[in-house]
C-alpha atoms as a PDB file:
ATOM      1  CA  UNK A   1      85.723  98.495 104.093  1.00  0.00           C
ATOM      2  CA  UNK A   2      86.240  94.806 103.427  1.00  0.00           C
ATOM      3  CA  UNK A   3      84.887  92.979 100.468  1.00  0.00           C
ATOM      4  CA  UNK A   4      81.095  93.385 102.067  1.00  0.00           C
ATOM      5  CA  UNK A   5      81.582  97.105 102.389  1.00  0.00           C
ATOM      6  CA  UNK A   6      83.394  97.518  99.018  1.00  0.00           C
ATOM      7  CA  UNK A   7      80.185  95.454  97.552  1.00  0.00           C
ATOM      8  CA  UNK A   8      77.360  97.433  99.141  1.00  0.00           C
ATOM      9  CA  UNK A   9      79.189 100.894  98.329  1.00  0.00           C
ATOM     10  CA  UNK A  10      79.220  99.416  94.433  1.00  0.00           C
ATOM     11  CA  UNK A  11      75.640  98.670  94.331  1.00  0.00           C
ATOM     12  CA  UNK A  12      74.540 102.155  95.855  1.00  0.00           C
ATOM     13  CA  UNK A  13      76.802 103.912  93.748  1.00  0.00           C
ATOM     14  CA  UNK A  14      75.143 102.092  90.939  1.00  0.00           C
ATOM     15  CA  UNK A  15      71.430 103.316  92.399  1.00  0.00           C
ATOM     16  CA  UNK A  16      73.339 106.685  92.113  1.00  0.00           C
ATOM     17  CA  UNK A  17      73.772 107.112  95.773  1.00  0.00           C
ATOM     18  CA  UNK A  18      76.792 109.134  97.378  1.00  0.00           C
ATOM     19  CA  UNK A  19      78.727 107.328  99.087  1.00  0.00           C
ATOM     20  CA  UNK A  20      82.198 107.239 101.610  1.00  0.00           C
ATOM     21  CA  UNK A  21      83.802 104.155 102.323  1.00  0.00           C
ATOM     22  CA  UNK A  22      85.910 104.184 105.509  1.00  0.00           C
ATOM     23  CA  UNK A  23      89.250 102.016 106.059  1.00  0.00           C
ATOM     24  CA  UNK A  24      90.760 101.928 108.828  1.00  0.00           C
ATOM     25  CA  UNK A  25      94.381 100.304 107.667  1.00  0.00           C
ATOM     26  CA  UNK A  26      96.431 101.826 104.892  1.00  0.00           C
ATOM     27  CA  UNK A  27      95.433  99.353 102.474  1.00  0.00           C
ATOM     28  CA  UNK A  28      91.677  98.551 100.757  1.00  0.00           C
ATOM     29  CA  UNK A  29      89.910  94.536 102.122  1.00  0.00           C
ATOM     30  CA  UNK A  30      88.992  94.843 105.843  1.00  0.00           C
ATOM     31  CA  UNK A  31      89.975  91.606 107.671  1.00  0.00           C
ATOM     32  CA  UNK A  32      91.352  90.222 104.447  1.00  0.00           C
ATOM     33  CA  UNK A  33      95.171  92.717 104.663  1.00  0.00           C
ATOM     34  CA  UNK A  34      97.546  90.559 106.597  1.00  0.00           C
ATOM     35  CA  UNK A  35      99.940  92.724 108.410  1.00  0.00           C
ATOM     36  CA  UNK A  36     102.664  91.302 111.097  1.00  0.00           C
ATOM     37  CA  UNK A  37     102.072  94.190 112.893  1.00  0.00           C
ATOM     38  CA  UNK A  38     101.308  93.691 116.607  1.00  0.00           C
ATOM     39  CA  UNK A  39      99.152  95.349 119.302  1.00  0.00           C
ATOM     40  CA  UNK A  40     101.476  97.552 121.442  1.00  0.00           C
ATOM     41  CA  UNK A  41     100.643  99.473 124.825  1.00  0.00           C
ATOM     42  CA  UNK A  42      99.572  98.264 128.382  1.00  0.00           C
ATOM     43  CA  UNK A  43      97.414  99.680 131.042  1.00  0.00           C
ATOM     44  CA  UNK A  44      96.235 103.199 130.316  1.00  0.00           C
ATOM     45  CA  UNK A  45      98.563 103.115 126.683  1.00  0.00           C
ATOM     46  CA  UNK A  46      96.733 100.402 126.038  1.00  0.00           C
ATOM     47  CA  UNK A  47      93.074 102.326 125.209  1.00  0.00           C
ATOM     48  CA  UNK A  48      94.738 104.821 123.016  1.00  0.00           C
ATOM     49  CA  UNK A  49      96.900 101.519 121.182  1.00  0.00           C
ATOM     50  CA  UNK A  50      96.149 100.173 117.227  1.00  0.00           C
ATOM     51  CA  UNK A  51      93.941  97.503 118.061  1.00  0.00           C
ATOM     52  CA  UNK A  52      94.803  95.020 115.205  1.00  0.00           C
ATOM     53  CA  UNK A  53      92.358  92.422 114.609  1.00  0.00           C
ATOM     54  CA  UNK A  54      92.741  90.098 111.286  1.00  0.00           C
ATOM     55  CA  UNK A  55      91.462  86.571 110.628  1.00  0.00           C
ATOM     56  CA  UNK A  56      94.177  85.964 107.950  1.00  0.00           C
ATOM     57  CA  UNK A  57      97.769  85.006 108.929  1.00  0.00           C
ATOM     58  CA  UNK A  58     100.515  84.910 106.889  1.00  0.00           C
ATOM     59  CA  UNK A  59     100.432  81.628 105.187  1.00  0.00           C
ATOM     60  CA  UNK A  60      97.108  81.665 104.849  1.00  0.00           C
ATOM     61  CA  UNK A  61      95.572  79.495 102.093  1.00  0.00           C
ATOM     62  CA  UNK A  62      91.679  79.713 100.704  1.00  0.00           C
ATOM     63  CA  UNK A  63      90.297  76.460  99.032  1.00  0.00           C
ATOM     64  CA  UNK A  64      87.581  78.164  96.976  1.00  0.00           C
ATOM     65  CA  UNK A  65      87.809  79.210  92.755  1.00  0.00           C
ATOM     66  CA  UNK A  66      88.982  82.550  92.137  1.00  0.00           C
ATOM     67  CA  UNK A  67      86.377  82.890  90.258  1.00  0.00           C
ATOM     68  CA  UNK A  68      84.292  82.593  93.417  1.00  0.00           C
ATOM     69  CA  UNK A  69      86.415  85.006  95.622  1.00  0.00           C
ATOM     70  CA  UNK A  70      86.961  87.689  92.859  1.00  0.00           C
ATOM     71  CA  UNK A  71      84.152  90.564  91.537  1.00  0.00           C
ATOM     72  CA  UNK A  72      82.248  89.625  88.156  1.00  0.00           C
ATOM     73  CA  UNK A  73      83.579  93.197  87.161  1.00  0.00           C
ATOM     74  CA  UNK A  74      87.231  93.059  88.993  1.00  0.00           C
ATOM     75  CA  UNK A  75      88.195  89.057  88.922  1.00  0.00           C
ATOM     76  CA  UNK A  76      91.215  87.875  90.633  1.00  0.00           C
ATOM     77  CA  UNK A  77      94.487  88.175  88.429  1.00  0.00           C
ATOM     78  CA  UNK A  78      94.762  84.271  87.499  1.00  0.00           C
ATOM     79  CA  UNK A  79      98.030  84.041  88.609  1.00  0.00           C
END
């Protein structure tokens, strides 16, 4: 879902729209979930392989407020 998708599904749901959100990891933020997990398979393996694709990396540090980054209605814990 990410924090785009998790956005958009709020504001329909607020128009009183259904709506699914998909995620394709075990855990809720899209490219934001850091996992150490690696792509594994080669050749033919390879197309039925967990492609894992992340811009964040492990000591990954943002420069922006939290009150920026965080929800109006779900802020950032401030610690």
């Amino acid at each position: 879902a990410g924090a785009a998708g998790l956005v958009a599904a709020r504001e329909l749901r607020r128009e009183n729209i259904d709506v699914t959100v998909f995620e394709r990891g075990n855990e809720v933020g899209g490219t934001w979930v850091y996992s150490g997990a690696r792509q594994v398979g080669q050749g033919e393996e390879e197309e039925r392989a967990y492609h894992i694709h992340s811009s964040v990396y492990d000591t990954l540090r943002v420069n922006l407020p939290r009150e920026i980054m965080g929800y109006s209605d779900y802020p950032f814990a401030s610690s």
